[in-house]
C-alpha atoms as a PDB file:
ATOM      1  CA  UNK A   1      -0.773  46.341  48.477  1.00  0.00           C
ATOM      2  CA  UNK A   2      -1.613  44.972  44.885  1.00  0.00           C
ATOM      3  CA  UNK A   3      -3.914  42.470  46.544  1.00  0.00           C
ATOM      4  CA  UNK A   4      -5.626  45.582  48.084  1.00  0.00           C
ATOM      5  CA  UNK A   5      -5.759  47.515  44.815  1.00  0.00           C
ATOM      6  CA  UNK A   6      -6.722  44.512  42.874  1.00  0.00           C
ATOM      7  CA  UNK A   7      -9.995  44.153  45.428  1.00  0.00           C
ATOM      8  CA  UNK A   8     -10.613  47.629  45.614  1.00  0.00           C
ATOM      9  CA  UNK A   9     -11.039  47.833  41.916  1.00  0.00           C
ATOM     10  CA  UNK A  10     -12.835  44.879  41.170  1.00  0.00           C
ATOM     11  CA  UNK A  11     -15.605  45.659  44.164  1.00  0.00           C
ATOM     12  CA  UNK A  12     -15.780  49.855  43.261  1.00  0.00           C
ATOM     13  CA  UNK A  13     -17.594  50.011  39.991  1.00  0.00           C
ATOM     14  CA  UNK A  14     -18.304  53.230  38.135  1.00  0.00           C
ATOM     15  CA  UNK A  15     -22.216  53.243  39.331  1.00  0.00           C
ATOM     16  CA  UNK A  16     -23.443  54.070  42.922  1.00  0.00           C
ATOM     17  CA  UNK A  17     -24.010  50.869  44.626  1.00  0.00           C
ATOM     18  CA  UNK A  18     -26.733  50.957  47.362  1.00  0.00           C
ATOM     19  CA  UNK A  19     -25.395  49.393  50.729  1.00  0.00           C
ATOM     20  CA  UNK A  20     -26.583  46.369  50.788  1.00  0.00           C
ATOM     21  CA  UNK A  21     -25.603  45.787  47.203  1.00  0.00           C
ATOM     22  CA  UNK A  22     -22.001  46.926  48.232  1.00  0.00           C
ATOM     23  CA  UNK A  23     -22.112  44.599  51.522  1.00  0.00           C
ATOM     24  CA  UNK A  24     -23.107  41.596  49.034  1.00  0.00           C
ATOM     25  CA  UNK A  25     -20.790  42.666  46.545  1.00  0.00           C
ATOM     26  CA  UNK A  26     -17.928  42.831  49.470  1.00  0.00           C
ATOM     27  CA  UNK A  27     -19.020  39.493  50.991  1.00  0.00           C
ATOM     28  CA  UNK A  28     -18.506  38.004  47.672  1.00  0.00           C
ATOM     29  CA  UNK A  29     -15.452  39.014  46.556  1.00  0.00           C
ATOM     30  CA  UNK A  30     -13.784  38.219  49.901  1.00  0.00           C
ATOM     31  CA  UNK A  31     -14.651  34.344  49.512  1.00  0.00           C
ATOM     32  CA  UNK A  32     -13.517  34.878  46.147  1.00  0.00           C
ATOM     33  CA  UNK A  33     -10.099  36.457  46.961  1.00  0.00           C
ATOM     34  CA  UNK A  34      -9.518  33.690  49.553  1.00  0.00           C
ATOM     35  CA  UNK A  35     -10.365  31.303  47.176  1.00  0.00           C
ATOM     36  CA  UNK A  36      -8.121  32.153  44.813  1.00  0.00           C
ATOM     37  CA  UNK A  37      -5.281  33.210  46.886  1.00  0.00           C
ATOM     38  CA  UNK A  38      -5.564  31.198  50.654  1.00  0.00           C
ATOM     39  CA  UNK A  39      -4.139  28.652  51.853  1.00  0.00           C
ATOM     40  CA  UNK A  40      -6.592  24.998  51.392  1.00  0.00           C
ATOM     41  CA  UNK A  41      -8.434  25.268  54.732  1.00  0.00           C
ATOM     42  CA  UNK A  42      -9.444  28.952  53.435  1.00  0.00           C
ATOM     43  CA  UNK A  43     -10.467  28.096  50.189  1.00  0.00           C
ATOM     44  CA  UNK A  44     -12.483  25.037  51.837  1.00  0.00           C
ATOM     45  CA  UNK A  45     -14.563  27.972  53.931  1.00  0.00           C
ATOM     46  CA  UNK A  46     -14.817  30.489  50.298  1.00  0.00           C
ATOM     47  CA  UNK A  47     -16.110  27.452  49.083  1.00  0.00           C
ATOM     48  CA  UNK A  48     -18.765  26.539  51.303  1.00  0.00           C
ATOM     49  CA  UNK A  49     -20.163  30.422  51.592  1.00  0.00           C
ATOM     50  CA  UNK A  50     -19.867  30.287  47.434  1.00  0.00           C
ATOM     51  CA  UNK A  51     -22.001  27.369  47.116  1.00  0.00           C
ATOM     52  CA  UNK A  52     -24.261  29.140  50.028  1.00  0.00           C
ATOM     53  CA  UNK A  53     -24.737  32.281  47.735  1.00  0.00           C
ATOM     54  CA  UNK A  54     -24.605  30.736  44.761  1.00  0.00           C
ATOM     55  CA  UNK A  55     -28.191  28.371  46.045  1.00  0.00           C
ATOM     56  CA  UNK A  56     -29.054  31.479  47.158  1.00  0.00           C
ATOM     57  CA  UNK A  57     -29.170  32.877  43.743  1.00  0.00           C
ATOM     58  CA  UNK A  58     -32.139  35.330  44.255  1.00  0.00           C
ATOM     59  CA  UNK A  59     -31.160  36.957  47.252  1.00  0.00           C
ATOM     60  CA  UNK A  60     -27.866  37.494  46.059  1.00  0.00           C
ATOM     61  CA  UNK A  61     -28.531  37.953  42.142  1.00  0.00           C
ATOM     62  CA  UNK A  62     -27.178  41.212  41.001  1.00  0.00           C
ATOM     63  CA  UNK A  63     -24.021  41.324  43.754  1.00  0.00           C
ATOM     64  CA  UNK A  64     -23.137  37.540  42.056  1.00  0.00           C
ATOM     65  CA  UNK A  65     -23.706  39.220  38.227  1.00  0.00           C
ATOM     66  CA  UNK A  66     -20.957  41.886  39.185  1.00  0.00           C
ATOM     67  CA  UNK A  67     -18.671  39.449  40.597  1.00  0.00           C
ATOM     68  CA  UNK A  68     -18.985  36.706  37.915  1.00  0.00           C
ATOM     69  CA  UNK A  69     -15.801  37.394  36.052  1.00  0.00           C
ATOM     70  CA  UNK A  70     -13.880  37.490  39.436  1.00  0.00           C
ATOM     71  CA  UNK A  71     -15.214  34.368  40.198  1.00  0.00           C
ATOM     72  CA  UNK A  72     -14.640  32.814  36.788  1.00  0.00           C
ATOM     73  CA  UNK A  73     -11.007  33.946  37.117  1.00  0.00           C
ATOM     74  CA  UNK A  74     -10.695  32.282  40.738  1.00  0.00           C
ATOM     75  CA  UNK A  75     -12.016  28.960  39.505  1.00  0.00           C
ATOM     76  CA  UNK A  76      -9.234  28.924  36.624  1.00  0.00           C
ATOM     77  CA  UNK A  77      -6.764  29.956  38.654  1.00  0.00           C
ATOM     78  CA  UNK A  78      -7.689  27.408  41.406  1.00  0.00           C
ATOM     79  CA  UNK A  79      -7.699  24.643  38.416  1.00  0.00           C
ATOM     80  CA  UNK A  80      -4.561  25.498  37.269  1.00  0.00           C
ATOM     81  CA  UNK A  81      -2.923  25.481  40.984  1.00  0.00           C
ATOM     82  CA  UNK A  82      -4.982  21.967  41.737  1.00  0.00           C
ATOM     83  CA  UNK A  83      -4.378  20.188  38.432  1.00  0.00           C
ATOM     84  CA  UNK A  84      -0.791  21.532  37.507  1.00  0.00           C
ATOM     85  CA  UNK A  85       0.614  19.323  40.315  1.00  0.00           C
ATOM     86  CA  UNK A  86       1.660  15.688  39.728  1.00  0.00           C
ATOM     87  CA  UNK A  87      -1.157  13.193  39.597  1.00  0.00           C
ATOM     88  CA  UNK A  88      -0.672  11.440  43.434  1.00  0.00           C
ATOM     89  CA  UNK A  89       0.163  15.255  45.093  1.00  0.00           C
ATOM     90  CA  UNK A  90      -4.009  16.751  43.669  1.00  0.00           C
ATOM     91  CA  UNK A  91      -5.922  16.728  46.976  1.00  0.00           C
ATOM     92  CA  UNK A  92      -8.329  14.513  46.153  1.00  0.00           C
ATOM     93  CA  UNK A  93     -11.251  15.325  47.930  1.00  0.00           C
ATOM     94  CA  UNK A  94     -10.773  19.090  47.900  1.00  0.00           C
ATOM     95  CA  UNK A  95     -10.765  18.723  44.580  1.00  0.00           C
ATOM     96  CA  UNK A  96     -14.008  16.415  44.236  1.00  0.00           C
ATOM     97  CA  UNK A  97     -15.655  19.622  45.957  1.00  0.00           C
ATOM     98  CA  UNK A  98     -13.984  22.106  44.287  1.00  0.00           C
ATOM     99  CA  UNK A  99     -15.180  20.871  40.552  1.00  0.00           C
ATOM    100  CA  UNK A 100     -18.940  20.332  42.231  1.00  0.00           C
ATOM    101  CA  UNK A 101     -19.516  24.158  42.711  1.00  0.00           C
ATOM    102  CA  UNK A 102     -17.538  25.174  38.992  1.00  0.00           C
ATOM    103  CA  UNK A 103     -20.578  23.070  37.770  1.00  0.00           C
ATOM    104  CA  UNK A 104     -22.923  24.720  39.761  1.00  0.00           C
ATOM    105  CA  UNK A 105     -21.824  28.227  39.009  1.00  0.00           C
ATOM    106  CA  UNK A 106     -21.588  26.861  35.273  1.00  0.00           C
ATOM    107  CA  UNK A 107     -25.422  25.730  35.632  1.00  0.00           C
ATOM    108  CA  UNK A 108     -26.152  29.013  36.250  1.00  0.00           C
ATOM    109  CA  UNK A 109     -27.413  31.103  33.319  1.00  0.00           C
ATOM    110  CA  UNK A 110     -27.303  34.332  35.624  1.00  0.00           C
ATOM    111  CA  UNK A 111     -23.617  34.167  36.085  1.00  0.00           C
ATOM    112  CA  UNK A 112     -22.309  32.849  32.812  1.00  0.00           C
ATOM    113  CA  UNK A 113     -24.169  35.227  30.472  1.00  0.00           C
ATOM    114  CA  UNK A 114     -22.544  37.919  32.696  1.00  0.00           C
ATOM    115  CA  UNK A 115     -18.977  36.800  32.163  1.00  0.00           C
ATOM    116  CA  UNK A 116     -16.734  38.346  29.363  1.00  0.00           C
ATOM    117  CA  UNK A 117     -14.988  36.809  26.848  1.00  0.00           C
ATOM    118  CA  UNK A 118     -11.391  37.178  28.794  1.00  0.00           C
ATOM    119  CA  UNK A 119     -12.899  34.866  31.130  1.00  0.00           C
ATOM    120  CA  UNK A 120     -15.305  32.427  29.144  1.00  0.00           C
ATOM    121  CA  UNK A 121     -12.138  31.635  27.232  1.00  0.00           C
ATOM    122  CA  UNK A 122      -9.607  31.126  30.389  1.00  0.00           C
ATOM    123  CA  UNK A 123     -12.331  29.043  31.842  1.00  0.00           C
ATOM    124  CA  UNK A 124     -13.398  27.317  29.029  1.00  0.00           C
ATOM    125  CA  UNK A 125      -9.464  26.185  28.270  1.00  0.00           C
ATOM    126  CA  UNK A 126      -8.960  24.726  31.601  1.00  0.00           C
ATOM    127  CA  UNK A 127     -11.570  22.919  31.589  1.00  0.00           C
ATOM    128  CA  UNK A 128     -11.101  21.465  28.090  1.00  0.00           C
ATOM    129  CA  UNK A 129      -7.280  20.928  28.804  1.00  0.00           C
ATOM    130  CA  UNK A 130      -8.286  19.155  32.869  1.00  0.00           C
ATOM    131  CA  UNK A 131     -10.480  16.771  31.015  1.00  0.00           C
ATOM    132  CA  UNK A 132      -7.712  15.334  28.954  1.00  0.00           C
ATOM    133  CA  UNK A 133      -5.595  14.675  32.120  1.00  0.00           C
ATOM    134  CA  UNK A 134      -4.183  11.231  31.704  1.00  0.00           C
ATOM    135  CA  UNK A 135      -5.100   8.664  34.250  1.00  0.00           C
ATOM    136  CA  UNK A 136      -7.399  11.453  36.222  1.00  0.00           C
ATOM    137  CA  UNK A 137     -10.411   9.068  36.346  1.00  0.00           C
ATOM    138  CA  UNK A 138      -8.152   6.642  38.218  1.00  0.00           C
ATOM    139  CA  UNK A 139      -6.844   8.270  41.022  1.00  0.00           C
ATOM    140  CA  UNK A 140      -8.449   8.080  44.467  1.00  0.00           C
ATOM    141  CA  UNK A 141      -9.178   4.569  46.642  1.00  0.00           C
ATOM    142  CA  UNK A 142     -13.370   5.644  46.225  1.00  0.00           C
ATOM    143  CA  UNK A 143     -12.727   6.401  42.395  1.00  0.00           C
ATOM    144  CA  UNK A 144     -12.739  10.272  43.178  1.00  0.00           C
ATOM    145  CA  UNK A 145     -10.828  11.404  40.083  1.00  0.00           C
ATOM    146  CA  UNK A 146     -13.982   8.972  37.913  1.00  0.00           C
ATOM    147  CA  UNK A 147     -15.809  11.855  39.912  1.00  0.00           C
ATOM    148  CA  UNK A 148     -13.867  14.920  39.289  1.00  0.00           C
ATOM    149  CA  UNK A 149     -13.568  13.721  35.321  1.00  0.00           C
ATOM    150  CA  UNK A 150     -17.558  13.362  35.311  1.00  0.00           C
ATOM    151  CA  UNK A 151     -18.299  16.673  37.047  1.00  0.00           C
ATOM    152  CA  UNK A 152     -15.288  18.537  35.130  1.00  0.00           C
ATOM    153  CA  UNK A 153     -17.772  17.531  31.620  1.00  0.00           C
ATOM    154  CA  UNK A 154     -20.886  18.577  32.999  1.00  0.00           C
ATOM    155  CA  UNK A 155     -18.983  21.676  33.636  1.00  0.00           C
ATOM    156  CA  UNK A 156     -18.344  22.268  30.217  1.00  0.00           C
ATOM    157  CA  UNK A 157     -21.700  21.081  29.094  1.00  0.00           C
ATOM    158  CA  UNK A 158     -23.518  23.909  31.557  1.00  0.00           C
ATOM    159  CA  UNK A 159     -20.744  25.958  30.335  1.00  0.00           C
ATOM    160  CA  UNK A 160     -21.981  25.880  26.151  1.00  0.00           C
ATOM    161  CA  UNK A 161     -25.502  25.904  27.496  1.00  0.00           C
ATOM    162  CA  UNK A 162     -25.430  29.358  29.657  1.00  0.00           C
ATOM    163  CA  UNK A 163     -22.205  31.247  28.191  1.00  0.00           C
ATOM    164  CA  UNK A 164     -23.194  33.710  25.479  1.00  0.00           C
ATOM    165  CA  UNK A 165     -23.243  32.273  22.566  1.00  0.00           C
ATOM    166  CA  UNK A 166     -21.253  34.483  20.545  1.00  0.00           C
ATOM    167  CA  UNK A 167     -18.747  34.311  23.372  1.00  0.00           C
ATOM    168  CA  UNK A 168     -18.452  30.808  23.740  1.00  0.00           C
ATOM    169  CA  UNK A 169     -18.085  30.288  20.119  1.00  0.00           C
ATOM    170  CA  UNK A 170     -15.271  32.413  19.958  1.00  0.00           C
ATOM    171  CA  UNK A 171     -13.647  31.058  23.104  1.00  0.00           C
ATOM    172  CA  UNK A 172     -13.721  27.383  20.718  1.00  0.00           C
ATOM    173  CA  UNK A 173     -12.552  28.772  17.923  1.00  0.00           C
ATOM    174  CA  UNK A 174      -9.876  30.694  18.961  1.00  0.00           C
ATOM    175  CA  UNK A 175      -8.730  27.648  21.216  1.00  0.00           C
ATOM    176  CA  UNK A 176      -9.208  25.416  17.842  1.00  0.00           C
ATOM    177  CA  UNK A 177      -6.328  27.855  16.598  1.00  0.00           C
ATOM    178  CA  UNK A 178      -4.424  27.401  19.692  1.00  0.00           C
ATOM    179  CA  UNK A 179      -4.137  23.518  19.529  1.00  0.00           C
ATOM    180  CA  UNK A 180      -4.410  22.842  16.229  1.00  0.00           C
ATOM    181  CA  UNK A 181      -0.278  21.774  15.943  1.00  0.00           C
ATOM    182  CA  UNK A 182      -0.210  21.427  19.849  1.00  0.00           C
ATOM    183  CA  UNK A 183       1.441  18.140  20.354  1.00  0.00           C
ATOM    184  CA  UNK A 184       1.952  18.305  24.158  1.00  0.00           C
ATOM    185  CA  UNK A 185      -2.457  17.585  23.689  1.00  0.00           C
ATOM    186  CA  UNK A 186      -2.719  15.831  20.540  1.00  0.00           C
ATOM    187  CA  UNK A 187      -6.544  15.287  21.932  1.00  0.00           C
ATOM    188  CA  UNK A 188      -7.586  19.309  22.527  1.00  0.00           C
ATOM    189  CA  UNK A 189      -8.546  19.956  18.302  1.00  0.00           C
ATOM    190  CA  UNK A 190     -10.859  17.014  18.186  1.00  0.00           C
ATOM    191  CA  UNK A 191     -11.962  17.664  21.780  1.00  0.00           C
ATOM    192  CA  UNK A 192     -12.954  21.039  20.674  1.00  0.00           C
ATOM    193  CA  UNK A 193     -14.463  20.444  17.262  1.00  0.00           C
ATOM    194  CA  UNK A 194     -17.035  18.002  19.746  1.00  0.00           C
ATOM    195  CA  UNK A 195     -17.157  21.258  21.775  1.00  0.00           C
ATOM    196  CA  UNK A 196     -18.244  23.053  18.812  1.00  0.00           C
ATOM    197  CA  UNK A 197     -20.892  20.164  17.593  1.00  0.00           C
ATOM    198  CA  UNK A 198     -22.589  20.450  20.522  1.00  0.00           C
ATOM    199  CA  UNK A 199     -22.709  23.873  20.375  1.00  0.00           C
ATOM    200  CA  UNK A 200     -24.491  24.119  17.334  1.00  0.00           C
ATOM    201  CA  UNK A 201     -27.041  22.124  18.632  1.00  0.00           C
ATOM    202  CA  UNK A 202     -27.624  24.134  21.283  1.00  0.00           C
ATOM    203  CA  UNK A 203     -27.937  27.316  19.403  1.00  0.00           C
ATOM    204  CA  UNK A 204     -30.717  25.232  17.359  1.00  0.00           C
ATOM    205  CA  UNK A 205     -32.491  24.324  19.743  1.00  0.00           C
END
């Protein structure tokens, strides 16, 4: 039942939805549901019709837009249950897969100037805290974790491109003051003050 409520409110916004709208907006948020809350083989199919939509981006434009937080929350929560397990139990290639559509959603400016700050943060912590997993880049007989580590930091590059500025900035900072006398990842401050860097950069250019 608080599955069902959770869905119901996340896909019924205040506005009258036309119905194809709603049908996109429903299609969505069931991939994103399983993804976050199936079993592996059902977040393997949420991922494949994700990465569908997502290059699909036109069609499906202002259903993904109302979805994007839900879908920013089911990618940390899916990073948290991946990475959270001991280093030779991560499903490798799931995995691999998994961190190739974060990037793409990250690479798009569409869905990551919709997200809120909630979200930008929770998303922007995970993966800042993944890429300081010890020994990640050598797991895997076909060097998959040197691929997960790779795609986890173009992540987070797309992610200070596309976010809102204001947003992002925030997210750093406040994670800056987080992890400043976090020993548990002695790396996080200076990994974040980099963040930061390139952010300026950015907001230069």
């Amino acid at each position: 039942m608080q599955l069902q409520n959770e869905i119901e409110s996340q896909t019924q916004p205040k506005e009258q939805m036309d119905p194809k709208l709603r049908e996109q907006v429903d299609f969505i948020m069931k991939h994103v549901q399983s993804l976050k809350y199936g079993d592996l083989s059902k977040r393997v199919d949420s991922l494949v019709a994700l990465n569908d939509i997502i290059g699909n981006i036109q069609k499906f434009n202002a259903a993904v837009v109302r979805c994007s937080n839900e879908l920013c929350s089911a990618f940390t929560h899916v990073m948290v249950d991946i990475f959270e397990k001991p280093l030779p139990d991560i499903p490798l290639r799931f995995a691999k897969y998994f961190v190739t559509i974060v990037n793409r959603v990250c690479t798009s400016p569409e869905i990551m100037t919709a997200a809120n700050e909630k979200e930008t943060y929770e998303l922007t912590e995970q993966l800042l805290v993944r890429l300081l997993t010890e020994s990640l880049d050598k797991l895997g007989e076909n060097k998959e974790g040197e691929v997960i580590l790779k795609t986890l930091n173009a992540a987070m590059l797309r992610l200070l491109e596309n976010c809102q500025p204001t947003l992002i900035y925030c997210s750093l900072y406040n994670l800056l003051s987080k992890y400043k006398n976090f020993t548990v990842l002695p790396k996080m401050p200076g990994l974040v003050i980099k963040c930061l860097l390139k952010l300026a950069k950015i907001i230069e250019k």
